[in-house]
C-alpha atoms as a PDB file:
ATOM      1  CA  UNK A   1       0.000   0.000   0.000  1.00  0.00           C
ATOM      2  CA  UNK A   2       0.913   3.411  -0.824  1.00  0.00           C
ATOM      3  CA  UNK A   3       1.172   6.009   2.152  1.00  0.00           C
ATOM      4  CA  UNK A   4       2.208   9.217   3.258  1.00  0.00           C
ATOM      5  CA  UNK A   5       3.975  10.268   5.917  1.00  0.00           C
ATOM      6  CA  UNK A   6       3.756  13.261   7.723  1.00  0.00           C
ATOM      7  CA  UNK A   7       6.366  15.551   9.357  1.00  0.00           C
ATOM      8  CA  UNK A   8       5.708  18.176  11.758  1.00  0.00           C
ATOM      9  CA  UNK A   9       7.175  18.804  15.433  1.00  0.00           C
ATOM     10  CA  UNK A  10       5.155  17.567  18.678  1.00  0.00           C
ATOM     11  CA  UNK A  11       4.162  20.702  19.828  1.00  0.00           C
ATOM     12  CA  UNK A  12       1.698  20.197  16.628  1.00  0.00           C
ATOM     13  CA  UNK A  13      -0.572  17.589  17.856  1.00  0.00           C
ATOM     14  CA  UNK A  14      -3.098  19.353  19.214  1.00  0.00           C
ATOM     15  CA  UNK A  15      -3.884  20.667  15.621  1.00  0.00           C
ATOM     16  CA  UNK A  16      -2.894  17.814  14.034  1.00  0.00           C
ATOM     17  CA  UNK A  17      -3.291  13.974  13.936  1.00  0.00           C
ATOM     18  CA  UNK A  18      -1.845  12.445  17.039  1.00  0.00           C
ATOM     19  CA  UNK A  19      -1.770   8.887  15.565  1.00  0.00           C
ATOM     20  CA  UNK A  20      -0.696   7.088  12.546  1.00  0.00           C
ATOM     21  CA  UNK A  21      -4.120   5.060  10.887  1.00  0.00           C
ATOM     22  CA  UNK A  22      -3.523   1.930  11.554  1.00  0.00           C
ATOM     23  CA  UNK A  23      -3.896  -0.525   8.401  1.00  0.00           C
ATOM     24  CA  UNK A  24      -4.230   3.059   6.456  1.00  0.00           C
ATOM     25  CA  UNK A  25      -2.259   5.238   4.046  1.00  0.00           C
ATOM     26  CA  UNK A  26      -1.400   8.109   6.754  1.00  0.00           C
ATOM     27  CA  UNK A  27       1.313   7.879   9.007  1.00  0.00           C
ATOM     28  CA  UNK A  28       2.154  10.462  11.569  1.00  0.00           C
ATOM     29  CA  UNK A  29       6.100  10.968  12.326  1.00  0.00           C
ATOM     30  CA  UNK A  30       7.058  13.771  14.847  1.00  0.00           C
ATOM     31  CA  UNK A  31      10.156  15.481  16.249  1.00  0.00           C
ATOM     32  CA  UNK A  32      11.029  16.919  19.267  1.00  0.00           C
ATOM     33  CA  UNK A  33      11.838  20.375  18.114  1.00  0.00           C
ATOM     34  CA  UNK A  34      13.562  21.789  15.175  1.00  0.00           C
ATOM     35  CA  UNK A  35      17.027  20.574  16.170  1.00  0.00           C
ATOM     36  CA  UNK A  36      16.380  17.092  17.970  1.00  0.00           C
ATOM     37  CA  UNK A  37      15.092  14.741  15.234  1.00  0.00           C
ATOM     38  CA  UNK A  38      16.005  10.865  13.746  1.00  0.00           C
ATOM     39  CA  UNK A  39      14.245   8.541  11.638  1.00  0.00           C
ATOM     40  CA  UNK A  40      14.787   4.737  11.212  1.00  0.00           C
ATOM     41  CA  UNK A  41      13.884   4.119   7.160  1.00  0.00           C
ATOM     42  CA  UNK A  42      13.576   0.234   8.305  1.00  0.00           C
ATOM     43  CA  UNK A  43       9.878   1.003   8.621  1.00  0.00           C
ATOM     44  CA  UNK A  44       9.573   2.687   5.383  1.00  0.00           C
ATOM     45  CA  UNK A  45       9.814   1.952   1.814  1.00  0.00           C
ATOM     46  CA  UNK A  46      11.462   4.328  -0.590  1.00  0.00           C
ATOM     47  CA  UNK A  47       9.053   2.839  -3.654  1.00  0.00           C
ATOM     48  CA  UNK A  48       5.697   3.062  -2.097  1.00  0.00           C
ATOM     49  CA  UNK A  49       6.069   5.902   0.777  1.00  0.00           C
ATOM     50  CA  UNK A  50       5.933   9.967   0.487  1.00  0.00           C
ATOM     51  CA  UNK A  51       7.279  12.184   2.768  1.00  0.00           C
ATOM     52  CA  UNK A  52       5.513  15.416   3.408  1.00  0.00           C
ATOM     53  CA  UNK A  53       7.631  18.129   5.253  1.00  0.00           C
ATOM     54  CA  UNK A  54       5.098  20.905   7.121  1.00  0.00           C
ATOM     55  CA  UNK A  55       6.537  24.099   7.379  1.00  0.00           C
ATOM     56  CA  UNK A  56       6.253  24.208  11.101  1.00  0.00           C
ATOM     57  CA  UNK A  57       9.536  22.161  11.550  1.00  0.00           C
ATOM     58  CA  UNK A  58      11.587  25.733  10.038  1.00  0.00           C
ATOM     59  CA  UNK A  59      14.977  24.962  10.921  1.00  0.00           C
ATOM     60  CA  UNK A  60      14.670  21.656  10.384  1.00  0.00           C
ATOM     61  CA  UNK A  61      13.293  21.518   7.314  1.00  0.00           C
ATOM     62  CA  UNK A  62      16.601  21.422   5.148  1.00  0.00           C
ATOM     63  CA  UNK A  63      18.601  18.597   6.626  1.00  0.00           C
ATOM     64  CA  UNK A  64      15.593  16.355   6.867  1.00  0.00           C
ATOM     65  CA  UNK A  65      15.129  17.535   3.480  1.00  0.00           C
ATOM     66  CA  UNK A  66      18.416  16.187   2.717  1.00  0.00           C
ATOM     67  CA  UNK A  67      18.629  12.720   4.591  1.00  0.00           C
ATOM     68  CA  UNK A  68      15.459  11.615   3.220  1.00  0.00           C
ATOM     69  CA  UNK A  69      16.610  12.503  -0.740  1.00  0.00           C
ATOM     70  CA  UNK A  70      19.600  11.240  -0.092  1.00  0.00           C
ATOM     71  CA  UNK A  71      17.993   7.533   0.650  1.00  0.00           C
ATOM     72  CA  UNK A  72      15.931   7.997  -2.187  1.00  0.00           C
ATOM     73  CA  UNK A  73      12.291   9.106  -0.962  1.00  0.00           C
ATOM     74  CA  UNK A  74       9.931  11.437  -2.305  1.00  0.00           C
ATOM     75  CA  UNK A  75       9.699  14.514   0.043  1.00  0.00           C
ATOM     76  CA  UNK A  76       6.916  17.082  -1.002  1.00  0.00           C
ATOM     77  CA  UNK A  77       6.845  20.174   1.216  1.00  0.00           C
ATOM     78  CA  UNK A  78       3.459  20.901   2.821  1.00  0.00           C
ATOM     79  CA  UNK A  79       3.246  25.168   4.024  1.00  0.00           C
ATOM     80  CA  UNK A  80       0.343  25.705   6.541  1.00  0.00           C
ATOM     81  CA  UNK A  81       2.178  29.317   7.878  1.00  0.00           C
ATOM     82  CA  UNK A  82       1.654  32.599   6.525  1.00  0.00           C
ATOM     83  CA  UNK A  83       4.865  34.271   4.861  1.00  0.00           C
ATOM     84  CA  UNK A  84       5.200  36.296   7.984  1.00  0.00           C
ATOM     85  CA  UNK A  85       5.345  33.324  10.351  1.00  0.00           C
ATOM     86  CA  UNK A  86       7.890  31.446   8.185  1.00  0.00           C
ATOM     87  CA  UNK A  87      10.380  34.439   8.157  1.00  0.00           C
ATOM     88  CA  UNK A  88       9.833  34.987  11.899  1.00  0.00           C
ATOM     89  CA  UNK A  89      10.615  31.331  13.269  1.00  0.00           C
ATOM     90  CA  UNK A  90      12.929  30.031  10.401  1.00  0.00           C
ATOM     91  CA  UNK A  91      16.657  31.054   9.655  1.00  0.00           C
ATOM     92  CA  UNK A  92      15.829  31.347   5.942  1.00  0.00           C
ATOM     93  CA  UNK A  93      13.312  33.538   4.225  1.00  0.00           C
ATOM     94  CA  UNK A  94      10.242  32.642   2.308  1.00  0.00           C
ATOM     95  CA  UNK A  95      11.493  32.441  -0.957  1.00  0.00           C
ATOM     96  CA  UNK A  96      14.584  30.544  -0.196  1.00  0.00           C
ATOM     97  CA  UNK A  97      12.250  27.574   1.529  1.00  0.00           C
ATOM     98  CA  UNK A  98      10.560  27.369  -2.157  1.00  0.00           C
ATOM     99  CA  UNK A  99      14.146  26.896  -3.772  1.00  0.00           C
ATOM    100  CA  UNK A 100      15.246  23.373  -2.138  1.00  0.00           C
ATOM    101  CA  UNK A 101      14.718  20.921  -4.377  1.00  0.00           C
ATOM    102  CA  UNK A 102      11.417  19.816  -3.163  1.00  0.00           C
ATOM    103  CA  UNK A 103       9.430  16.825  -5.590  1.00  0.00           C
ATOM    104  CA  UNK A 104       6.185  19.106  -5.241  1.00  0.00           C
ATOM    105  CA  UNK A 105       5.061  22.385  -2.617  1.00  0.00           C
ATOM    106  CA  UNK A 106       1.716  21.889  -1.416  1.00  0.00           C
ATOM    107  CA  UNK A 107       0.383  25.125   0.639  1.00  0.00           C
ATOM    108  CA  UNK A 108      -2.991  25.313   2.271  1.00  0.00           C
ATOM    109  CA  UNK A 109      -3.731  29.082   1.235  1.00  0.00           C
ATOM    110  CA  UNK A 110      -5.148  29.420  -2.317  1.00  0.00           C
ATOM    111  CA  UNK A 111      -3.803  33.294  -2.871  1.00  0.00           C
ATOM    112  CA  UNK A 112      -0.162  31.954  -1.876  1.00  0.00           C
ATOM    113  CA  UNK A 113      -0.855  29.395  -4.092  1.00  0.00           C
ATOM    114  CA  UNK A 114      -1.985  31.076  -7.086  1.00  0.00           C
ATOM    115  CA  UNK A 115       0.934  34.063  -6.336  1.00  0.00           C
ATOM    116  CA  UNK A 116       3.899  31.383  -6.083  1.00  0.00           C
ATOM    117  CA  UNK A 117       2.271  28.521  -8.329  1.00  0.00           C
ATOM    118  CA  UNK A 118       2.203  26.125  -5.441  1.00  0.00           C
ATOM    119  CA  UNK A 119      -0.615  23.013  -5.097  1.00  0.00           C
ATOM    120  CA  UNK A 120      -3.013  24.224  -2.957  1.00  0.00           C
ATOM    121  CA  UNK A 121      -4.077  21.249  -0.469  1.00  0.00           C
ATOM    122  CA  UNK A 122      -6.343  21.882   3.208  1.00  0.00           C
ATOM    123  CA  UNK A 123      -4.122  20.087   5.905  1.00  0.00           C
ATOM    124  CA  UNK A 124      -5.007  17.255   8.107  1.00  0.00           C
ATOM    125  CA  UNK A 125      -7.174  17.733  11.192  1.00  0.00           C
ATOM    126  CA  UNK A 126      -7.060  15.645  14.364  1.00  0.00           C
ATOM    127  CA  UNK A 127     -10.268  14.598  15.696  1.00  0.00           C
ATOM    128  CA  UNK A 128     -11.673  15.954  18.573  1.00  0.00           C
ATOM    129  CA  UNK A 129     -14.328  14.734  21.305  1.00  0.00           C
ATOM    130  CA  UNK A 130     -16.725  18.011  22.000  1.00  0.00           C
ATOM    131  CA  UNK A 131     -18.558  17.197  25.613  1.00  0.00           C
ATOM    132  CA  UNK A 132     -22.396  17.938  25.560  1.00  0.00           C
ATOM    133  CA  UNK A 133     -23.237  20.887  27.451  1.00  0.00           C
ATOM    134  CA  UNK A 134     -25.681  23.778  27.378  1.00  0.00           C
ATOM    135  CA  UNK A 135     -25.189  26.675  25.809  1.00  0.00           C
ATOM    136  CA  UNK A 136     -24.037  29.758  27.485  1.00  0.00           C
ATOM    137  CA  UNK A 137     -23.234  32.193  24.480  1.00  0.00           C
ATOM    138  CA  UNK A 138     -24.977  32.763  20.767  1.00  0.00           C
ATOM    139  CA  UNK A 139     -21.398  33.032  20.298  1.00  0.00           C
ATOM    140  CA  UNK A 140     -17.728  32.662  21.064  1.00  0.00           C
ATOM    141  CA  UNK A 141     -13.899  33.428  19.822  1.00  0.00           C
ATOM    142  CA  UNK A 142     -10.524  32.512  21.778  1.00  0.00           C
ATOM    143  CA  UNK A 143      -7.585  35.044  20.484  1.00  0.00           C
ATOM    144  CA  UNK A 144      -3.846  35.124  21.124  1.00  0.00           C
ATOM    145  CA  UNK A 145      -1.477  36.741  20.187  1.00  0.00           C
ATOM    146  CA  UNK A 146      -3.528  38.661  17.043  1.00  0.00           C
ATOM    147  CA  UNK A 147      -1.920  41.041  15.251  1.00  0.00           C
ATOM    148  CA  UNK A 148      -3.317  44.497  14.316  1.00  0.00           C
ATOM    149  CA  UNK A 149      -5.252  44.175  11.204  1.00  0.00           C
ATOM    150  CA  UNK A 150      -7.316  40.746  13.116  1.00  0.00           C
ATOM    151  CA  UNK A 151      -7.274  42.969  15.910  1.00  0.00           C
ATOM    152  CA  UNK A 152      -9.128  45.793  14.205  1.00  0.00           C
ATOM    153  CA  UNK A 153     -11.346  43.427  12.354  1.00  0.00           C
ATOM    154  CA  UNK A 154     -12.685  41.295  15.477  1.00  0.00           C
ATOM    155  CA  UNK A 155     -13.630  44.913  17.057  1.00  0.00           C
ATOM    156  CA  UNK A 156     -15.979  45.789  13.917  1.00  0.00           C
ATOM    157  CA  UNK A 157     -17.297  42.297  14.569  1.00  0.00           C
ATOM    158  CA  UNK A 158     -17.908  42.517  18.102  1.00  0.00           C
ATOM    159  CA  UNK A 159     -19.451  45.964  18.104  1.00  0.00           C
ATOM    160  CA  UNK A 160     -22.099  44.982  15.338  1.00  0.00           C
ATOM    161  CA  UNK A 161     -22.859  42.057  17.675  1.00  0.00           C
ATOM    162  CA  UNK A 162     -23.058  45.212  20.912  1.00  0.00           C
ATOM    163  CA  UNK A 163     -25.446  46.596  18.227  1.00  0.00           C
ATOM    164  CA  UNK A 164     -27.205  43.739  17.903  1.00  0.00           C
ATOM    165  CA  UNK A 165     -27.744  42.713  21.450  1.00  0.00           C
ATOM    166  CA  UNK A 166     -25.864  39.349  20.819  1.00  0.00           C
ATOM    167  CA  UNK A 167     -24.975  37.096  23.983  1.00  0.00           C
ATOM    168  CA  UNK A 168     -21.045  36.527  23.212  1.00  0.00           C
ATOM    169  CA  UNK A 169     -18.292  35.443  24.966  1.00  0.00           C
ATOM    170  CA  UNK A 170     -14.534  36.663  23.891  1.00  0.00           C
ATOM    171  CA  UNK A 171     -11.227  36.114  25.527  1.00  0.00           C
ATOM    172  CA  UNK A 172      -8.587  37.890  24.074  1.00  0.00           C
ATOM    173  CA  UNK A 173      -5.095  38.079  25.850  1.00  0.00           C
ATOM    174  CA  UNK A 174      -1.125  37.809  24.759  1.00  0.00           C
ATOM    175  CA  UNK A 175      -1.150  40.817  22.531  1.00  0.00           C
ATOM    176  CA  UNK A 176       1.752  41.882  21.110  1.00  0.00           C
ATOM    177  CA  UNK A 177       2.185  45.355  22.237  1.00  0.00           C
ATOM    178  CA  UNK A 178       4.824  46.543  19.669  1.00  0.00           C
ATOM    179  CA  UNK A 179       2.153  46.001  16.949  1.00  0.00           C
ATOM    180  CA  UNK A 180      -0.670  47.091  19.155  1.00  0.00           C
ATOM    181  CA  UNK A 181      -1.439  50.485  20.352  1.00  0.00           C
ATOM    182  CA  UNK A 182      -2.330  50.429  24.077  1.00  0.00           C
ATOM    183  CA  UNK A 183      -6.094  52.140  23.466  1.00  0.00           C
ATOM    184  CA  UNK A 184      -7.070  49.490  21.462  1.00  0.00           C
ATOM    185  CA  UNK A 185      -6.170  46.798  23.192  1.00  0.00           C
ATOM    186  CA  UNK A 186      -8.420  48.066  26.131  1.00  0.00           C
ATOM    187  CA  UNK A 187     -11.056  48.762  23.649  1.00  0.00           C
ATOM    188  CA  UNK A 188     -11.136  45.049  22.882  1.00  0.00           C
ATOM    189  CA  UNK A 189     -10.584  43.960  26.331  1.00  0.00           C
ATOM    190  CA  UNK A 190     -13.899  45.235  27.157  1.00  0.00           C
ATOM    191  CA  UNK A 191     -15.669  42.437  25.610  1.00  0.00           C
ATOM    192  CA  UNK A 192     -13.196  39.763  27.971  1.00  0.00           C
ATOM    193  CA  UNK A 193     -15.230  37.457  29.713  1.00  0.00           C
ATOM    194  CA  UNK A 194     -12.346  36.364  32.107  1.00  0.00           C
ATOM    195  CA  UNK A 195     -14.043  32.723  32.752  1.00  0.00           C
ATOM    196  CA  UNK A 196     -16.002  31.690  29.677  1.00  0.00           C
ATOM    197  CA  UNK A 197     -15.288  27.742  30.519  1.00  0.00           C
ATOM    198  CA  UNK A 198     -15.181  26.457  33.703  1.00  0.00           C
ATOM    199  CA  UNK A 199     -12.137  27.606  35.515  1.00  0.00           C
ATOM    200  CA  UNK A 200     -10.548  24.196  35.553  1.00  0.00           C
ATOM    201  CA  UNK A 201     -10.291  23.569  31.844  1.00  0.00           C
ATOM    202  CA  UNK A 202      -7.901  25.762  29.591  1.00  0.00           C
ATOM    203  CA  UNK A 203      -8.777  28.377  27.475  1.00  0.00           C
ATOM    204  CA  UNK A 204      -8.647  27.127  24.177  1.00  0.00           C
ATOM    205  CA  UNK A 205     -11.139  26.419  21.230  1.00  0.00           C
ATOM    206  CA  UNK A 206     -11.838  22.361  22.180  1.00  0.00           C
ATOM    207  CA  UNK A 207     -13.247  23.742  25.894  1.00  0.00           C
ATOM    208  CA  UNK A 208     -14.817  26.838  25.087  1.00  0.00           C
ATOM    209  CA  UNK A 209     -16.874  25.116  21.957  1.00  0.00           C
ATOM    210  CA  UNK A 210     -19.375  23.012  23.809  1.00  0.00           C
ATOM    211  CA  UNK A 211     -20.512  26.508  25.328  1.00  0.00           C
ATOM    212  CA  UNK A 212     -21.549  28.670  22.324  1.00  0.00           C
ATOM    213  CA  UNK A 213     -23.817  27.968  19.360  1.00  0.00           C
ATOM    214  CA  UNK A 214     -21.440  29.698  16.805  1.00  0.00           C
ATOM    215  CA  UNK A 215     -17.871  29.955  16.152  1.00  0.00           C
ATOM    216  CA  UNK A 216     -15.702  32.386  14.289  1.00  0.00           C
ATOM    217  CA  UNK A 217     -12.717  32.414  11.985  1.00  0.00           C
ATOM    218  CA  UNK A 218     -11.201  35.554  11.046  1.00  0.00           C
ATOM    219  CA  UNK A 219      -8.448  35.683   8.156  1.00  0.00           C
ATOM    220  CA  UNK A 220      -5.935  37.956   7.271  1.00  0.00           C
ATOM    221  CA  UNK A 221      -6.620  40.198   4.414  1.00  0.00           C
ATOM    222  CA  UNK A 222      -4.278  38.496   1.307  1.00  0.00           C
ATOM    223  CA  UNK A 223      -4.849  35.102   2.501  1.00  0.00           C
ATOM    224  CA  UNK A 224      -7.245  32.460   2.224  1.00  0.00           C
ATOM    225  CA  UNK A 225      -7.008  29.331   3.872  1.00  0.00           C
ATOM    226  CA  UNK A 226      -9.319  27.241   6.383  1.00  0.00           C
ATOM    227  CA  UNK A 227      -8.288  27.075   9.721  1.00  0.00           C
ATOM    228  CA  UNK A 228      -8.089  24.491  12.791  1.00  0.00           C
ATOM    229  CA  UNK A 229     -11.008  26.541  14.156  1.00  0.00           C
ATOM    230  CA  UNK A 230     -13.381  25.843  11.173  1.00  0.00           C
ATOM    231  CA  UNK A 231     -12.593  21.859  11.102  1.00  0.00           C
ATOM    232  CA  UNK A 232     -13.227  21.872  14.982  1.00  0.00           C
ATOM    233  CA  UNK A 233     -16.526  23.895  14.642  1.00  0.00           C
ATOM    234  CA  UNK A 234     -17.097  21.247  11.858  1.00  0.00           C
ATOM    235  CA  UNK A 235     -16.416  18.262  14.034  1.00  0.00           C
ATOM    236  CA  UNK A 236     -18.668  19.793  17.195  1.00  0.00           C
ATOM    237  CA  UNK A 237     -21.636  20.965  14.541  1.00  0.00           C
ATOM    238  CA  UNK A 238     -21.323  24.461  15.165  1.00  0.00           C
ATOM    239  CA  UNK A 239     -22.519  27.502  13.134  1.00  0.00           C
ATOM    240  CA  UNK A 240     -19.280  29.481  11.497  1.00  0.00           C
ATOM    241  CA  UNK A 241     -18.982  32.885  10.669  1.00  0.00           C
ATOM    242  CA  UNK A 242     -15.884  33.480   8.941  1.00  0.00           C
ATOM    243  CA  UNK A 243     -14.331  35.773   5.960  1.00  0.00           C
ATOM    244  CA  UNK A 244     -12.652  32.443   4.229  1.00  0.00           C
ATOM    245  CA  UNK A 245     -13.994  31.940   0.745  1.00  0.00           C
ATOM    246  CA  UNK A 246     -11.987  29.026   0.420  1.00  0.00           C
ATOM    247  CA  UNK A 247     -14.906  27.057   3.017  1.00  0.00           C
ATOM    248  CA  UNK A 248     -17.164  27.011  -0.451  1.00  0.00           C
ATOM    249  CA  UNK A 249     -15.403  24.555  -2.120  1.00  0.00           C
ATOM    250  CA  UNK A 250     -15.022  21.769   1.403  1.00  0.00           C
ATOM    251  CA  UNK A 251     -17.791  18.660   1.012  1.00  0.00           C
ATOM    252  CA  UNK A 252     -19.119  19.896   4.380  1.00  0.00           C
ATOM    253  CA  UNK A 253     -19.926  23.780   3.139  1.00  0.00           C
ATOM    254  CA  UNK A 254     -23.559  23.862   3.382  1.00  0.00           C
ATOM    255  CA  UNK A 255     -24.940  27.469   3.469  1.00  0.00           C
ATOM    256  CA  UNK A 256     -27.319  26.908   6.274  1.00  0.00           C
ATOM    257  CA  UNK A 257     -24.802  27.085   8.995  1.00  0.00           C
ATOM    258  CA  UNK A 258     -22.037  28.680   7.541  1.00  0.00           C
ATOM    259  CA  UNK A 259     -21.951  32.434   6.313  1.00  0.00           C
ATOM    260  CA  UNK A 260     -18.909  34.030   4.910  1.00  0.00           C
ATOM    261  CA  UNK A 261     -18.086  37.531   4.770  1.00  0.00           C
ATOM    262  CA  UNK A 262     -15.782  39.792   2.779  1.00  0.00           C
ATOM    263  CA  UNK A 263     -16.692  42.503   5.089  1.00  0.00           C
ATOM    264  CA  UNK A 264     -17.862  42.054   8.747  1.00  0.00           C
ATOM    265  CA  UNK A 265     -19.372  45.611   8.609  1.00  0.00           C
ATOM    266  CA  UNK A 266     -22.413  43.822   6.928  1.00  0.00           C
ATOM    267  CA  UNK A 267     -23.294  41.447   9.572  1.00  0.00           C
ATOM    268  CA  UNK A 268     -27.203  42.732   9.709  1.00  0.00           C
ATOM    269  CA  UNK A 269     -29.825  42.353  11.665  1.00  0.00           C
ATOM    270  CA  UNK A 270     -31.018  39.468   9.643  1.00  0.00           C
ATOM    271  CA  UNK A 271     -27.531  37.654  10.531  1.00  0.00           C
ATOM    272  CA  UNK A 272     -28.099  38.331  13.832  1.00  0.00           C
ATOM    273  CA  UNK A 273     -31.149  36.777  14.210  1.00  0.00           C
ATOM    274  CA  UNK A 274     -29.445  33.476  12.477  1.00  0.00           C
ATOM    275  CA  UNK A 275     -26.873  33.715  14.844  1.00  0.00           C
ATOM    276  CA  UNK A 276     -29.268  33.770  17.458  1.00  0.00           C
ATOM    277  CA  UNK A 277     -31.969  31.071  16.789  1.00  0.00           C
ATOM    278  CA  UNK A 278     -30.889  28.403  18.884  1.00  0.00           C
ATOM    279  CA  UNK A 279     -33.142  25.914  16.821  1.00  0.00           C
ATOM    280  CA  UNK A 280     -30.910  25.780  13.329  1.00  0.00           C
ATOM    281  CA  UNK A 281     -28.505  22.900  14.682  1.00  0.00           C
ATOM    282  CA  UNK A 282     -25.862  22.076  12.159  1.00  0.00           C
ATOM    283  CA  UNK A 283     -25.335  18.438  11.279  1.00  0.00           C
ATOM    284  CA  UNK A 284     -22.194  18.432   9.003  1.00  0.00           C
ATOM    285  CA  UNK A 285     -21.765  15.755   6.535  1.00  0.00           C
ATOM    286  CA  UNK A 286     -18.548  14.436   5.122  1.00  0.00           C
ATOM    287  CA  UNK A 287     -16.343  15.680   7.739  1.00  0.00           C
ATOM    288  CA  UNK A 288     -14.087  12.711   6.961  1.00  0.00           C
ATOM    289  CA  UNK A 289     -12.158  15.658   4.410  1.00  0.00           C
ATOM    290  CA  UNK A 290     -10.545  17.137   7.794  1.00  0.00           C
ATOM    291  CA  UNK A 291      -8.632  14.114   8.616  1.00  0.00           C
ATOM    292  CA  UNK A 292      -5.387  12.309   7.872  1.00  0.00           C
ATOM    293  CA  UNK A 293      -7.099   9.514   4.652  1.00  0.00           C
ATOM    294  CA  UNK A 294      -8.297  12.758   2.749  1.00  0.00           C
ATOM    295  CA  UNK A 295      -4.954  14.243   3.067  1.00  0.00           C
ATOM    296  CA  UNK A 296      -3.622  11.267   2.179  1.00  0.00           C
ATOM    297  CA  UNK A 297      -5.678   9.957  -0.735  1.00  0.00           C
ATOM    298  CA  UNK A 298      -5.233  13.948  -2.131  1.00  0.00           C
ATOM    299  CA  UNK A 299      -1.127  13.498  -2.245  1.00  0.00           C
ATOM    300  CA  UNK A 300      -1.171  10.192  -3.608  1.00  0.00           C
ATOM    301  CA  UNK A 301      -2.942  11.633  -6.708  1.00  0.00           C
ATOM    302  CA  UNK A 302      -0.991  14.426  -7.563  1.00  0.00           C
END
């Protein structure tokens, strides 16, 4: 059987697949870090098995690059950062990632795609158990770390849903302050809700989903990808409101439940009053496209 293997570092798993399928075509192969990292080939075979590289591993990326061509494997390069992030974290720049001699570039935005001629793929999701519970908020959004520009465009959101008398629940926190003027961080820290899951879970999207009927994904402006967010929304059948157009094209899309704007400034009443009928409950089909197979069966055909 063919398969494909997948690189990326530990620190990844709670995005990604934890677990190789067993009897399947997707394996999962982590590293420590970027500098810490060793494969045994015994396990592999250099006729039937394809390497895929994600970005996240940076400094790594070259000499794994390296071993594996040098015993003879495919290695395709899989991007799921932003330009930005890449230049940030890695020694190298952007453009000198693309020049290794990869067998194919797979990225998961469709603008860097189109812009650099790269194979635009949606990366593989791990699956995630969403606890029954009632529900607290029409709607909810964990932030870190935003930049400006998300900054800026959450705010627009969030004061429509003021507008709007919409029951949400944001925690924003770990802003970075040299990008971030101090008056509008406390303009968005208004809308903190300090607690929005129980105080002995973590703040993150798996714990605060079971609590709010719709989730949000907001994109930079020049990219267009589909986010961990969406797929977990997908997997715990929660309304989306998000400003990816690339969401049209995924087997689960179905208008009902999902709206996508190019502007958040138009969230109307009438979106609003979606938002807030707590009868429309989402039942996604063929979520089986978030996970490792799909990935899978998608490389093996290019």
């Amino acid at each position: 059987m063919e398969r494909v293997i997948a690189i990326y570092p530990k620190r990844f798993v709670f995005w990604f697949p934890k677990k190789s399928y067993r009897g399947g075509n997707f394996y999962v192969k982590t590293i420590k870090n970027n500098l810490q990292w060793k494969f045994n080939l015994k396990h592999f075979n250099k006729e039937k098995d394809i390497f895929v590289i994600f970005s996240a591993c940076f400094n790594a990326t070259p000499k794994i690059l390296n071993f594996l061509q040098s015993n003879g494997y495919k290695v395709y390069l899989m991007i799921h950062d932003t330009i930005k992030s890449i230049e940030e974290y890695a020694s190298y720049s952007f453009k000198q990632l693309l020049k290794y001699k990869w067998d194919k570039i797979c990225c998961y935005d469709k603008i860097m795609c189109r812009d650099y001629k790269l194979i635009y793929l949606t990366f593989p999701n791990r699956k995630i158990k969403v606890r029954r519970k009632k529900i607290k908020y029409d709607f909810g959004l964990k932030q870190s770390g935003q930049p400006l520009e998300r900054v800026k465009t959450t705010l627009i959101l969030l004061k429509r849903f003021d507008k709007f008398k919409i029951n949400f629940c944001v925690r924003n926190d770990n802003f970075d302050k040299k990008d971030i003027s101090n008056h509008l961080i406390k303009e968005i820290e208004q809308y903190n809700i300090s607690n929005p899951v129980p105080s002995s879970k973590k703040i993150c999207d798996e714990n605060l989903l079971p609590y709010v009927g719709c989730y949000c994904h907001i994109m930079f402006s020049g990219n267009d990808y589909i986010s961990t967010n969406v797929s977990f929304a997908i997997e715990a059948n929660k309304k989306i409101i998000t400003n990816s157009q690339a969401v049209k094209e995924m087997p689960y899309y179905d208008s009902r439940w999902i709206k996508v704007f190019d502007d958040f400034s138009k969230f109307s009443k009438k979106d609003a009053d979606w938002l807030k009928d707590r009868t429309i409950k989402p039942n996604y089909k063929n979520k089986e496209c978030m996970y490792g197979k799909y990935f899978a069966d998608a490389v093996l055909k290019l």
